[in-house]
PDB file of N, CA and C in Angstrom:
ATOM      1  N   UNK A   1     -19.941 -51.099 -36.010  1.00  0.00           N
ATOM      2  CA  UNK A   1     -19.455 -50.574 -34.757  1.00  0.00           C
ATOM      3  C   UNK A   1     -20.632 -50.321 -33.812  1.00  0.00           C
ATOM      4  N   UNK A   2     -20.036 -50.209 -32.851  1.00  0.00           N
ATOM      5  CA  UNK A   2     -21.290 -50.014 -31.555  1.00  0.00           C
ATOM      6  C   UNK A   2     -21.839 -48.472 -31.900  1.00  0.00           C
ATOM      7  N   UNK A   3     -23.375 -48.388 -31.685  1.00  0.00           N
ATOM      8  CA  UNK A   3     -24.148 -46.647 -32.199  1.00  0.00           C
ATOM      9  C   UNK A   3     -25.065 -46.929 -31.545  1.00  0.00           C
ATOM     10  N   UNK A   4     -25.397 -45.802 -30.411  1.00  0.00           N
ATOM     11  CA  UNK A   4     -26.417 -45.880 -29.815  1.00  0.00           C
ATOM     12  C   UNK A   4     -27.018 -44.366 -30.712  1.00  0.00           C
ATOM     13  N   UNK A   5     -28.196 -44.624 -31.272  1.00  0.00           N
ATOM     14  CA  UNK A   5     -29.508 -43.338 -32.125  1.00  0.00           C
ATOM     15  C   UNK A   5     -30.388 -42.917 -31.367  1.00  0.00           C
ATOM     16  N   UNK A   6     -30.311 -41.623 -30.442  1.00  0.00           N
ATOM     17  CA  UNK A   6     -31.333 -40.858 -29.725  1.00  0.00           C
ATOM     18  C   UNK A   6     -32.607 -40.485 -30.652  1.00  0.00           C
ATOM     19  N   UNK A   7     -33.744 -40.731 -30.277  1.00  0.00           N
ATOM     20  CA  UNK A   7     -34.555 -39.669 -30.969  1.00  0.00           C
ATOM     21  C   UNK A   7     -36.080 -39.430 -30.246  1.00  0.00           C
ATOM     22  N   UNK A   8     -36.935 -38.738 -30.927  1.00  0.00           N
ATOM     23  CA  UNK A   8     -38.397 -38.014 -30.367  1.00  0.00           C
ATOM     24  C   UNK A   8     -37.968 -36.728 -29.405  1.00  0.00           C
ATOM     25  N   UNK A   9     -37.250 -35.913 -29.261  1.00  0.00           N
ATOM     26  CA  UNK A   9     -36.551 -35.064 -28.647  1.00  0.00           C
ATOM     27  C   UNK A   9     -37.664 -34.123 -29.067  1.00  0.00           C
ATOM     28  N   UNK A  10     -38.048 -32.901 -28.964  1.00  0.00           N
ATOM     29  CA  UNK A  10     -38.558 -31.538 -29.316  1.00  0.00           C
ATOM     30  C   UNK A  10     -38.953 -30.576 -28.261  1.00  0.00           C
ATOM     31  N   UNK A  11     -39.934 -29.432 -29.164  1.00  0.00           N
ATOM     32  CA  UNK A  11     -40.770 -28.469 -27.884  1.00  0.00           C
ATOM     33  C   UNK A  11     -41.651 -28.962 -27.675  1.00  0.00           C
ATOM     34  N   UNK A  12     -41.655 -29.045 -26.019  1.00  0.00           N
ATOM     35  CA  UNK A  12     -43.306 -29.375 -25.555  1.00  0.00           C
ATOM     36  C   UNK A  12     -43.914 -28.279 -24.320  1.00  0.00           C
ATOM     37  N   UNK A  13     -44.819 -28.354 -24.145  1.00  0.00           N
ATOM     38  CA  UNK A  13     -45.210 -27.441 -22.952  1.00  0.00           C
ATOM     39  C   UNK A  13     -45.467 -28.203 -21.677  1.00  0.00           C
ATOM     40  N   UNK A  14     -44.812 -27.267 -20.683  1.00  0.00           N
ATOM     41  CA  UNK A  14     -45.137 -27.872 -19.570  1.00  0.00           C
ATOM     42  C   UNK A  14     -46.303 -28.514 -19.017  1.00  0.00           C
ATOM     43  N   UNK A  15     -46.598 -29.700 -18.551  1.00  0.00           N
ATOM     44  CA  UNK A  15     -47.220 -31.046 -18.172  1.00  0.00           C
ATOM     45  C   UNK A  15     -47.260 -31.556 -19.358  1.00  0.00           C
ATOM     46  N   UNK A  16     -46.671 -31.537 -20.695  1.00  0.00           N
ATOM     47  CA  UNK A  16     -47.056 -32.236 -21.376  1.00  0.00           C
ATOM     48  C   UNK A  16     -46.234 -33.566 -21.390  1.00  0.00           C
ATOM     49  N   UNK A  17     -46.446 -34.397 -22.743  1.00  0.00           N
ATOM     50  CA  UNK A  17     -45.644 -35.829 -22.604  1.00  0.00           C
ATOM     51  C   UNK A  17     -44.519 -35.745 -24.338  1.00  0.00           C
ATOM     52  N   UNK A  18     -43.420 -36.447 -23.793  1.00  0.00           N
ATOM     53  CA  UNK A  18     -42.635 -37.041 -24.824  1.00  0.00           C
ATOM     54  C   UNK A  18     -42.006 -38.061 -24.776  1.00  0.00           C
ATOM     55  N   UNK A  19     -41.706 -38.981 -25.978  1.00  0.00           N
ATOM     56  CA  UNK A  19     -41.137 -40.558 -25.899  1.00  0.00           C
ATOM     57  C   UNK A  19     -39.754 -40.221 -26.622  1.00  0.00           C
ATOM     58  N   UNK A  20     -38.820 -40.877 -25.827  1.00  0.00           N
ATOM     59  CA  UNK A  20     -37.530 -40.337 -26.299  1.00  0.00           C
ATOM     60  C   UNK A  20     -37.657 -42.044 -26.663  1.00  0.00           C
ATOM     61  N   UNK A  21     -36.709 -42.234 -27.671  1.00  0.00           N
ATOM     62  CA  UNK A  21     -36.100 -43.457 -28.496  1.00  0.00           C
ATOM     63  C   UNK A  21     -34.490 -43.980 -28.550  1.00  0.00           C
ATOM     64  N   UNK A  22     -34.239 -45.217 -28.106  1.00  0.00           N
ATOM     65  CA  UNK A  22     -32.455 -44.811 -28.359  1.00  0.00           C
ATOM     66  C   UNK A  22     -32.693 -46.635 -29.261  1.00  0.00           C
ATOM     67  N   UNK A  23     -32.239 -46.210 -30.524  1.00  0.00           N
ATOM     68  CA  UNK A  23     -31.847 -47.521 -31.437  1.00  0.00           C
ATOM     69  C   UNK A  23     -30.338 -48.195 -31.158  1.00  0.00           C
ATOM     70  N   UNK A  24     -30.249 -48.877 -30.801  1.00  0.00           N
ATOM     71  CA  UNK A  24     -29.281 -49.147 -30.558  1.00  0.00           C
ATOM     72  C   UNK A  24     -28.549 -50.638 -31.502  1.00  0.00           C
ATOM     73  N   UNK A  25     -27.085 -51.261 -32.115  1.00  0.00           N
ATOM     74  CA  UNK A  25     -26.616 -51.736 -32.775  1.00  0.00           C
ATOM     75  C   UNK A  25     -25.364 -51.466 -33.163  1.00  0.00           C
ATOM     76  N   UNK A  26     -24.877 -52.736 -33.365  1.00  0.00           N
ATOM     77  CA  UNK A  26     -22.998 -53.366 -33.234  1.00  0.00           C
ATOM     78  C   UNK A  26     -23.058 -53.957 -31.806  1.00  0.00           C
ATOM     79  N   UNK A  27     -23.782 -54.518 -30.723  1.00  0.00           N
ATOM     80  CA  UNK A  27     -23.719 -55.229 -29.879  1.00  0.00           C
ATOM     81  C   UNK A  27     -24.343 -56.146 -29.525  1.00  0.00           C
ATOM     82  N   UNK A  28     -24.282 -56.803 -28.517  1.00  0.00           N
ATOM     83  CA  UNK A  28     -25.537 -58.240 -28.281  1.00  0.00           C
ATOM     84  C   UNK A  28     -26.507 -56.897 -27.171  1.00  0.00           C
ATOM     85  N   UNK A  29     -27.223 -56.471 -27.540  1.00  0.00           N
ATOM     86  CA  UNK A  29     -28.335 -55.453 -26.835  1.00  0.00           C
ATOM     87  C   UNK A  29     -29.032 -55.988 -25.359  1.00  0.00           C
ATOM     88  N   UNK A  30     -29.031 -56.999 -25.669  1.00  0.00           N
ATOM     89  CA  UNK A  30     -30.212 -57.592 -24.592  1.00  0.00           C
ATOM     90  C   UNK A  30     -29.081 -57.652 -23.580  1.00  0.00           C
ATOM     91  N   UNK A  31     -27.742 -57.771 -23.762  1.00  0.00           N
ATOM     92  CA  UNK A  31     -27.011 -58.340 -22.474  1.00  0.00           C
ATOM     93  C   UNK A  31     -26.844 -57.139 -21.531  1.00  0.00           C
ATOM     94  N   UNK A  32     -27.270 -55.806 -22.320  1.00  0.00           N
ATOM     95  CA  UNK A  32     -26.438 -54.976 -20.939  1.00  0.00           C
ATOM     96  C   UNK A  32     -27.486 -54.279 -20.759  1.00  0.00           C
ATOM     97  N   UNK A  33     -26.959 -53.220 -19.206  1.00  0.00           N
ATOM     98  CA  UNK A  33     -27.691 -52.358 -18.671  1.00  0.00           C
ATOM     99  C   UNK A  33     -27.851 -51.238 -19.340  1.00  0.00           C
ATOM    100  N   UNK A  34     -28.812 -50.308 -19.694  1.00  0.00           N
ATOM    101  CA  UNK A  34     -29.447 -49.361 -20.696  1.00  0.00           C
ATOM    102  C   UNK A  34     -29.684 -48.190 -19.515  1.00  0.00           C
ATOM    103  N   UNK A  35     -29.519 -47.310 -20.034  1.00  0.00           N
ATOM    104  CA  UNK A  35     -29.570 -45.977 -19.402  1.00  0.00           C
ATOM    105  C   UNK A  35     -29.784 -44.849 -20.210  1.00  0.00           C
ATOM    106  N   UNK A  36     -30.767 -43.860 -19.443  1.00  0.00           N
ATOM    107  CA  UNK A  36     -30.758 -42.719 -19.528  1.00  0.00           C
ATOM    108  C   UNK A  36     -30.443 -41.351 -18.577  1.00  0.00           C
ATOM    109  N   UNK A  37     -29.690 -40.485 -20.036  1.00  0.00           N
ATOM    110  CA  UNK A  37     -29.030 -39.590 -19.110  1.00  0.00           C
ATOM    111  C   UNK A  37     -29.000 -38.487 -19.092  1.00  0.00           C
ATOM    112  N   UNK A  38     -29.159 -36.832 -19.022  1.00  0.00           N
ATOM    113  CA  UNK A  38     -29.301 -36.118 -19.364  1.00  0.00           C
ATOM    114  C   UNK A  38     -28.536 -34.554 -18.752  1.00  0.00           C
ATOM    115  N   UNK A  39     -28.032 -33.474 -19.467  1.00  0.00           N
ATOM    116  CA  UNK A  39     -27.680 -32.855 -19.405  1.00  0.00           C
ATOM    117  C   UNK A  39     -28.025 -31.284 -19.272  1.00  0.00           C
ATOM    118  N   UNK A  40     -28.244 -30.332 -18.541  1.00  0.00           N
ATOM    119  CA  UNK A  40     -29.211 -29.365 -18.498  1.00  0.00           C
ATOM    120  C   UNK A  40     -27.856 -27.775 -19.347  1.00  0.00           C
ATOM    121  N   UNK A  41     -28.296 -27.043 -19.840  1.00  0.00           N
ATOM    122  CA  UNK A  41     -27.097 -26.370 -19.967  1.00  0.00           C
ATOM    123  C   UNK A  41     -26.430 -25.595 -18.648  1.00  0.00           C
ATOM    124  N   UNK A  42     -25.217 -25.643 -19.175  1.00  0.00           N
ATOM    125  CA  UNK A  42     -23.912 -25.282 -17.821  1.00  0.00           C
ATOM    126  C   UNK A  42     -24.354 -26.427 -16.603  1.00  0.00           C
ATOM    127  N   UNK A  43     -24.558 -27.347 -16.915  1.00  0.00           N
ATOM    128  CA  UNK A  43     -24.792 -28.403 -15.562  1.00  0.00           C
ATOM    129  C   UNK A  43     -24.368 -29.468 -15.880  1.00  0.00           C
ATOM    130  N   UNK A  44     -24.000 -30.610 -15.008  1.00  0.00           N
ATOM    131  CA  UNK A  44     -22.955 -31.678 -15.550  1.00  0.00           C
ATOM    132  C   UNK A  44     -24.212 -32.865 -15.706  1.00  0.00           C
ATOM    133  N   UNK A  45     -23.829 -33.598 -16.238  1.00  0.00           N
ATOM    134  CA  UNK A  45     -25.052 -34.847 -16.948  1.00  0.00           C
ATOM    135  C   UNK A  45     -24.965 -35.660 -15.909  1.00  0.00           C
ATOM    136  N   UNK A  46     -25.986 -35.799 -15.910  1.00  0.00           N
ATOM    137  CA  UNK A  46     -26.709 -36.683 -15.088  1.00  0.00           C
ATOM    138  C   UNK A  46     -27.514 -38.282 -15.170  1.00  0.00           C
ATOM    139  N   UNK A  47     -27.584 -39.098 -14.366  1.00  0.00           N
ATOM    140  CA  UNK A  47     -28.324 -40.287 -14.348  1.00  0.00           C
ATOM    141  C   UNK A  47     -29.885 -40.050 -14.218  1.00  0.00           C
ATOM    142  N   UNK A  48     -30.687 -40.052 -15.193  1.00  0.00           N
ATOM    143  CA  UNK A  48     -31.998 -40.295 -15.000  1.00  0.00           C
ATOM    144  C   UNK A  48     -32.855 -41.486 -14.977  1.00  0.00           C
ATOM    145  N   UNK A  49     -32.541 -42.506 -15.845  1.00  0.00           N
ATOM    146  CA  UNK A  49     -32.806 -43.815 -15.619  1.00  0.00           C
ATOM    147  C   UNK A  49     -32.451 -44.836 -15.964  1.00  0.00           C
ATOM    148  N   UNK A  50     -32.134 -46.003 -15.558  1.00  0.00           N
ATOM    149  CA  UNK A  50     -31.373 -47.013 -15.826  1.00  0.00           C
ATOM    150  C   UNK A  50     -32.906 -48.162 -16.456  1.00  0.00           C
ATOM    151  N   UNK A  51     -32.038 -49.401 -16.832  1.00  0.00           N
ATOM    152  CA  UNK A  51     -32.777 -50.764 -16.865  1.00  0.00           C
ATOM    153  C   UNK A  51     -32.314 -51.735 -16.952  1.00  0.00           C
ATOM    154  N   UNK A  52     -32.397 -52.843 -16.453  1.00  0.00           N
ATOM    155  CA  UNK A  52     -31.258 -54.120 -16.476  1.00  0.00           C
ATOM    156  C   UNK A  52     -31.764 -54.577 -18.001  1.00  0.00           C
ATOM    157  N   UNK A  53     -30.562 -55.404 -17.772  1.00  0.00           N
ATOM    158  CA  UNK A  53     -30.739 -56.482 -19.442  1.00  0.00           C
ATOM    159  C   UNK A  53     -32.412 -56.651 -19.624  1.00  0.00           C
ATOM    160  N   UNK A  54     -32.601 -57.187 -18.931  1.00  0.00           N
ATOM    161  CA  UNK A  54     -34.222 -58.008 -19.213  1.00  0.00           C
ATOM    162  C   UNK A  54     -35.121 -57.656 -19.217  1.00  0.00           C
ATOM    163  N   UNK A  55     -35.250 -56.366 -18.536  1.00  0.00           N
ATOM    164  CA  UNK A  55     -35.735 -54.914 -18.397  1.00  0.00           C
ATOM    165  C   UNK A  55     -36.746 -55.454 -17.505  1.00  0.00           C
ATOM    166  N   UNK A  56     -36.347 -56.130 -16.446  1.00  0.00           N
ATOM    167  CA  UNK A  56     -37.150 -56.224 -15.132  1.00  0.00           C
ATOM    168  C   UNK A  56     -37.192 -55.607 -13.957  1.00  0.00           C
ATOM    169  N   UNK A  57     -35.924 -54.695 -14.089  1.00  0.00           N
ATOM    170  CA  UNK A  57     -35.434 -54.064 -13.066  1.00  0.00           C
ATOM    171  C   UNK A  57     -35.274 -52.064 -13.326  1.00  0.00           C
ATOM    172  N   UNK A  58     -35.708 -51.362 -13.182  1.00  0.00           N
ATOM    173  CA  UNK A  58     -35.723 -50.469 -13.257  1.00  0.00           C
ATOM    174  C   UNK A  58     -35.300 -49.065 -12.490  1.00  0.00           C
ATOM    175  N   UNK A  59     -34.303 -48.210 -12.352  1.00  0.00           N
ATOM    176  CA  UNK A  59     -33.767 -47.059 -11.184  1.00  0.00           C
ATOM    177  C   UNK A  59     -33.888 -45.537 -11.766  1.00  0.00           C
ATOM    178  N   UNK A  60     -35.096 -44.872 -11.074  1.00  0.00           N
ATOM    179  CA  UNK A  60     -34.844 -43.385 -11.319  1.00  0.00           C
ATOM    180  C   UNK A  60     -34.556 -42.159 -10.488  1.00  0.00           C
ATOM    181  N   UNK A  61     -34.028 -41.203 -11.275  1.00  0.00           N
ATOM    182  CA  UNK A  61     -33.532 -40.204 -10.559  1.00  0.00           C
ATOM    183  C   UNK A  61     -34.731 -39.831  -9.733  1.00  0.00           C
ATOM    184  N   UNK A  62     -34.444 -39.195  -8.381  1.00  0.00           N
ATOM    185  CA  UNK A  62     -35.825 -38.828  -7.590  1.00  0.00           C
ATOM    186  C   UNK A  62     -36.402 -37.700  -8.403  1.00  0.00           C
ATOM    187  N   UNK A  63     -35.693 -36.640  -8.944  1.00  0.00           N
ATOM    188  CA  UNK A  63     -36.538 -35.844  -9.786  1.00  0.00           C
ATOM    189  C   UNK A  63     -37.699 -36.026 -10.456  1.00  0.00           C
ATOM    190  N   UNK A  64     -37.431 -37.512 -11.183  1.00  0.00           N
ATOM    191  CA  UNK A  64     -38.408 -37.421 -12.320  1.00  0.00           C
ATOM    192  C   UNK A  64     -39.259 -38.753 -11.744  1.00  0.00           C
ATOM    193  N   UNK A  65     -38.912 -39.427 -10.753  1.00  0.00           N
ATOM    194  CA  UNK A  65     -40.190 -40.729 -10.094  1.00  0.00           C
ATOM    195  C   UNK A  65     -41.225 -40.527 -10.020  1.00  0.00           C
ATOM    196  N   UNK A  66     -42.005 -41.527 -11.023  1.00  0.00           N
ATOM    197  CA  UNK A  66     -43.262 -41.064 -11.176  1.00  0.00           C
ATOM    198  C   UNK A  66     -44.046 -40.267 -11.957  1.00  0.00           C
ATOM    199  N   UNK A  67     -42.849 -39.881 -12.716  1.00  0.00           N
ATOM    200  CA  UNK A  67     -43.236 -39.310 -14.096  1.00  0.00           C
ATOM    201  C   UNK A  67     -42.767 -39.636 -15.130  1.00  0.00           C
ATOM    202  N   UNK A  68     -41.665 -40.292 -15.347  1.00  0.00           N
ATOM    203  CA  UNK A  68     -40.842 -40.839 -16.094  1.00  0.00           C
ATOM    204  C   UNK A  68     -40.904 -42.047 -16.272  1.00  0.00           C
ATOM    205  N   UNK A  69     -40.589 -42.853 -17.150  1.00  0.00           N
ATOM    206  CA  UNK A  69     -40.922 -44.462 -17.291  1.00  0.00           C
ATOM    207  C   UNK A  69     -39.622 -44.947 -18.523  1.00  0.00           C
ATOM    208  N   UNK A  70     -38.894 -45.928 -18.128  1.00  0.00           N
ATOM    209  CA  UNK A  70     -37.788 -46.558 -18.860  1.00  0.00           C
ATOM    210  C   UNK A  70     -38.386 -47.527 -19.450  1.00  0.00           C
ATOM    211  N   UNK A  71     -37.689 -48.119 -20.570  1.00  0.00           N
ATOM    212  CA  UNK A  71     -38.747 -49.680 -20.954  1.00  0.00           C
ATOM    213  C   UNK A  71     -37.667 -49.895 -22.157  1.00  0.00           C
ATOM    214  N   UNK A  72     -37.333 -51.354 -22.250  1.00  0.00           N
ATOM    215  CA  UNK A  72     -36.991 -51.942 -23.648  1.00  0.00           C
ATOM    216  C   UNK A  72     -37.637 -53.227 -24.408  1.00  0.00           C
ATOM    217  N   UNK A  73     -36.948 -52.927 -25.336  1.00  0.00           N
ATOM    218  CA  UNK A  73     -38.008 -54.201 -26.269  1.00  0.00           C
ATOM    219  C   UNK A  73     -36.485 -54.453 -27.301  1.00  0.00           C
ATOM    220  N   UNK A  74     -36.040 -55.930 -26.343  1.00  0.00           N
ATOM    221  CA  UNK A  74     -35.012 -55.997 -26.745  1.00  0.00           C
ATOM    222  C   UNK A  74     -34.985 -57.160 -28.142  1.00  0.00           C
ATOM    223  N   UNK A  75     -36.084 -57.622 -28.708  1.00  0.00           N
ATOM    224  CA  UNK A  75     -36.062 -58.008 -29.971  1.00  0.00           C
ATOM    225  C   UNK A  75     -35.925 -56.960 -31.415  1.00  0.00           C
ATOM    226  N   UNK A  76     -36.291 -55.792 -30.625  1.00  0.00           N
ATOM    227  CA  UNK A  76     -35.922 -54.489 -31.665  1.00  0.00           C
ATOM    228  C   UNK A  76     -34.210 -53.709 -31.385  1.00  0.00           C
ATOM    229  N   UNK A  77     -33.698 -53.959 -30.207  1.00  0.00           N
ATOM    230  CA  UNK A  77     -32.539 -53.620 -29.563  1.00  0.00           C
ATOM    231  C   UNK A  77     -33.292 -51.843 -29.443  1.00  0.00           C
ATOM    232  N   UNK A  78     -34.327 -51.476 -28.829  1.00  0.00           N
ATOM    233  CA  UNK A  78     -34.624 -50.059 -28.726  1.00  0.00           C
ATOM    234  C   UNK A  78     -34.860 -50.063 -27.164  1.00  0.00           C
ATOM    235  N   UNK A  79     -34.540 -48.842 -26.765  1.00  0.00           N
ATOM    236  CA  UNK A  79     -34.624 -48.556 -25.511  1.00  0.00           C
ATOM    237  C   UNK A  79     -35.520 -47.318 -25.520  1.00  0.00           C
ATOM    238  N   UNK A  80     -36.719 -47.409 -24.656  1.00  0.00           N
ATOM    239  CA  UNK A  80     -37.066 -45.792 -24.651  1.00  0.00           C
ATOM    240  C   UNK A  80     -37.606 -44.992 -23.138  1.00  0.00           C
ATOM    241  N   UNK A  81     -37.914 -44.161 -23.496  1.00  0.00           N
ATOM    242  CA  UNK A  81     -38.265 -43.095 -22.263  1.00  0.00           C
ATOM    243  C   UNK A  81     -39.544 -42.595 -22.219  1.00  0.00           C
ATOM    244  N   UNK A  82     -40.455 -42.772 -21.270  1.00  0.00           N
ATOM    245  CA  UNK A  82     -41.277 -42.024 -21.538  1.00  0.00           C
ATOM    246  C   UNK A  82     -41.593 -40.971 -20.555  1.00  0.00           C
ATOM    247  N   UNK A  83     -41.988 -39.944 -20.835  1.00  0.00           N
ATOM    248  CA  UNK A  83     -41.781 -38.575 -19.702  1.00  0.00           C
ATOM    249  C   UNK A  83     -42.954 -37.991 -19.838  1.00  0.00           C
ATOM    250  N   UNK A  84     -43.852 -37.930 -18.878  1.00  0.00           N
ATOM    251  CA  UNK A  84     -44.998 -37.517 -18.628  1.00  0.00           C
ATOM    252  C   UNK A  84     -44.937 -36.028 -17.859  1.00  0.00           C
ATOM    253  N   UNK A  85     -45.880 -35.574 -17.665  1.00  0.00           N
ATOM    254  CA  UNK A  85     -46.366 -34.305 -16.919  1.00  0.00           C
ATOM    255  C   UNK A  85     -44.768 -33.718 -16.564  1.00  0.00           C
ATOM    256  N   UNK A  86     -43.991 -33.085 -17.909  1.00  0.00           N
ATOM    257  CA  UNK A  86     -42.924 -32.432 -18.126  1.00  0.00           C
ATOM    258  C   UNK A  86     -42.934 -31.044 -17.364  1.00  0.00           C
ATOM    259  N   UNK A  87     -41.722 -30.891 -16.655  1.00  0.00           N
ATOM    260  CA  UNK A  87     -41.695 -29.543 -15.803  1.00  0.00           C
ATOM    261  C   UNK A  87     -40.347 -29.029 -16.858  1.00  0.00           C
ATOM    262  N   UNK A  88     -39.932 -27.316 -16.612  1.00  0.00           N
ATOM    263  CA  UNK A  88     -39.410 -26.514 -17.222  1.00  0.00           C
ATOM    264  C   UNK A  88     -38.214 -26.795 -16.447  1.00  0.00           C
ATOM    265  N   UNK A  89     -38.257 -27.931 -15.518  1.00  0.00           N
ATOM    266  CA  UNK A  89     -36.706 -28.104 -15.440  1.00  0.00           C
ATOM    267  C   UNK A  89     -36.140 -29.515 -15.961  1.00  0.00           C
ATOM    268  N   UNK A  90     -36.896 -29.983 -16.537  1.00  0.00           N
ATOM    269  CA  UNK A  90     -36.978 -31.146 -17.861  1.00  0.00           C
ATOM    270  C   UNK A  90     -35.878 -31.027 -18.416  1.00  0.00           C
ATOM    271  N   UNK A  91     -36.223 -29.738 -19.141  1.00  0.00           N
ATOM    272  CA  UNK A  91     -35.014 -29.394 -20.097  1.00  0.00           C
ATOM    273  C   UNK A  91     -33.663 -29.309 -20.459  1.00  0.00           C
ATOM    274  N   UNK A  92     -33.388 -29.987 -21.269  1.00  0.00           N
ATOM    275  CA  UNK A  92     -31.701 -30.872 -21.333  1.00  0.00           C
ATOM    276  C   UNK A  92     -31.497 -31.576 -22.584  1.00  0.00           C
ATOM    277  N   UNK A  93     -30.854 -31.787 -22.726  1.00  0.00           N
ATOM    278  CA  UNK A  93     -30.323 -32.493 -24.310  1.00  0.00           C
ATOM    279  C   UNK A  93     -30.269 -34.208 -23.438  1.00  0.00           C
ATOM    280  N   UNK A  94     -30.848 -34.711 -23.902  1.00  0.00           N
ATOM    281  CA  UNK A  94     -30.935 -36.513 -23.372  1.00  0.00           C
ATOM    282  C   UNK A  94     -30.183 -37.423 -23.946  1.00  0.00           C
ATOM    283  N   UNK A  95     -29.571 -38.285 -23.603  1.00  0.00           N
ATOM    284  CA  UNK A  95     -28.489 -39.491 -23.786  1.00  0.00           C
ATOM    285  C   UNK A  95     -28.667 -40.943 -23.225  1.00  0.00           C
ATOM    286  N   UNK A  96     -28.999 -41.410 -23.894  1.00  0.00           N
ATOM    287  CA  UNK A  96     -28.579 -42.921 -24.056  1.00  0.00           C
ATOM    288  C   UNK A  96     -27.667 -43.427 -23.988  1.00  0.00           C
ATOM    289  N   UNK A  97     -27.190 -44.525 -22.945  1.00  0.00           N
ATOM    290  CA  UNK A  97     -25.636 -44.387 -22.690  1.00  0.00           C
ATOM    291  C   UNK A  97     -26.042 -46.133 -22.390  1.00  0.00           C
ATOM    292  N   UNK A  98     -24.851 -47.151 -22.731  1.00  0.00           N
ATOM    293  CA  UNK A  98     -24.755 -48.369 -22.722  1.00  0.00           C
ATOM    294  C   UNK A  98     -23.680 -49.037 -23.170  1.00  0.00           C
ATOM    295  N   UNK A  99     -23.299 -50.103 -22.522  1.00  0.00           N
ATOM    296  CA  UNK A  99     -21.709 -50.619 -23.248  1.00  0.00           C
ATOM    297  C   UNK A  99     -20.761 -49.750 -23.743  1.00  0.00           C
ATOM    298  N   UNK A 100     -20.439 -48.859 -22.502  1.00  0.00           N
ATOM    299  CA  UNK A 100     -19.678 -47.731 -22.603  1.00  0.00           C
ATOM    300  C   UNK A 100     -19.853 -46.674 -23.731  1.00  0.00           C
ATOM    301  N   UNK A 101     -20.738 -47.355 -24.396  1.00  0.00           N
ATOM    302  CA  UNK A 101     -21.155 -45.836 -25.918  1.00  0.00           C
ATOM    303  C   UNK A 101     -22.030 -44.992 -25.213  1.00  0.00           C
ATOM    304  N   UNK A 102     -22.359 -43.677 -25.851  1.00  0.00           N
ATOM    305  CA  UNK A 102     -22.999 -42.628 -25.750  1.00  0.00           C
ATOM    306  C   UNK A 102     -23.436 -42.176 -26.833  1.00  0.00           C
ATOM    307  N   UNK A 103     -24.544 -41.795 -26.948  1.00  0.00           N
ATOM    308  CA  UNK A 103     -25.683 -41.680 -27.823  1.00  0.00           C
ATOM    309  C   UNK A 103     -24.870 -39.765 -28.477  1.00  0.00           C
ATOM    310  N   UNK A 104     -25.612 -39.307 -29.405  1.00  0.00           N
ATOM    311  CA  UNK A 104     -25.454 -37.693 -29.720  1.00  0.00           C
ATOM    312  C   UNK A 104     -25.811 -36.761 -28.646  1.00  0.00           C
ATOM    313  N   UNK A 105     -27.494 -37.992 -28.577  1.00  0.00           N
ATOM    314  CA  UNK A 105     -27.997 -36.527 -27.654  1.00  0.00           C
ATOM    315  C   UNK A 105     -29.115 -36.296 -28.672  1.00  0.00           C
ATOM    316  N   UNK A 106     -30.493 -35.553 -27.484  1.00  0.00           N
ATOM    317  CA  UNK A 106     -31.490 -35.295 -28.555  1.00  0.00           C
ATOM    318  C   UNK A 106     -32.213 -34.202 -27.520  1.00  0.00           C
ATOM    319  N   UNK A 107     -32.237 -33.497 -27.832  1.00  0.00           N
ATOM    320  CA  UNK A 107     -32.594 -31.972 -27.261  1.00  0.00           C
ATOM    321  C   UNK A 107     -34.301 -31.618 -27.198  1.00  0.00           C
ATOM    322  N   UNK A 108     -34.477 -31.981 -25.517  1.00  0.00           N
ATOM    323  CA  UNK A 108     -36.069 -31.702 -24.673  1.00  0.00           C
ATOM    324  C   UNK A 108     -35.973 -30.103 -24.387  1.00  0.00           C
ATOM    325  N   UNK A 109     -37.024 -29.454 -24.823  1.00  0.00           N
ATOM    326  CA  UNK A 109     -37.210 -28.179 -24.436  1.00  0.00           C
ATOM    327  C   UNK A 109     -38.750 -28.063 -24.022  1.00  0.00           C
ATOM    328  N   UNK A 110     -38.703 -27.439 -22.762  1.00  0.00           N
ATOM    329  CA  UNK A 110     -40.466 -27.991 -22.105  1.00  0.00           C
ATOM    330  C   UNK A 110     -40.164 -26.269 -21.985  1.00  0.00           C
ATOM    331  N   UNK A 111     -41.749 -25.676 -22.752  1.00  0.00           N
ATOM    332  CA  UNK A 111     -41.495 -24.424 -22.292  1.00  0.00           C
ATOM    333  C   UNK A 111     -43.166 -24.180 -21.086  1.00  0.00           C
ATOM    334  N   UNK A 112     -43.228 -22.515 -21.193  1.00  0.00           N
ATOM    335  CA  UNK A 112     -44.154 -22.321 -19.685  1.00  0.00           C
ATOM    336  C   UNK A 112     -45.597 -22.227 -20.659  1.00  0.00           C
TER     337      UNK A 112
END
């Protein structure tokens, strides 16, 4: 069946860096658009970054431009995130979302 696997989630301190991971499998991977998405508590989830199939094309939330970086490596079917110089409003449980699946979720906590 289609499973998108969040992971590298944890505590980090503010400006620091984390690589979020989404494994993904049960689909042809390379064909679709890959996204990341994230949720802050009591706040509704949000679009943080997208990537086309081929991963030539790339869209981020203005929040995080320029600090954030999408990327796949679609001979592994993995999609990941990378989030640099992390602010305390970072913080959110993150989702991987693609071919209508949705990931668990993997929980960023950037403290001060």
């Amino acid at each position: 069946q289609v499973q998108l696997v969040e992971s590298g989630g944890g505590l980090v301190q503010a400006g620091g860096s984390l690589r979020l991971s989404c494994a993904a499998s049960g689909f042809t991977f390379s064909k679709y658009l890959m996204t990341w998405y994230r949720q802050a508590p009591g706040k509704e989830r949000d679009l943080v970054a997208a990537i086309n199939p081929a991963g030539s094309t790339t869209n981020y939330a203005d929040s995080v431009k320029g600090r954030f970086t999408i990327s796949r490596d679609n001979a592994k079917n993995m999609v990941y995130l990378q989030m640099n110089n992390l602010k305390l409003e970072d913080t959110a449980v993150y989702y991987c979302y693609g071919r209508t699946t949705w990931g668990k979720g993997t929980l960023v906590t950037v403290s001060s």
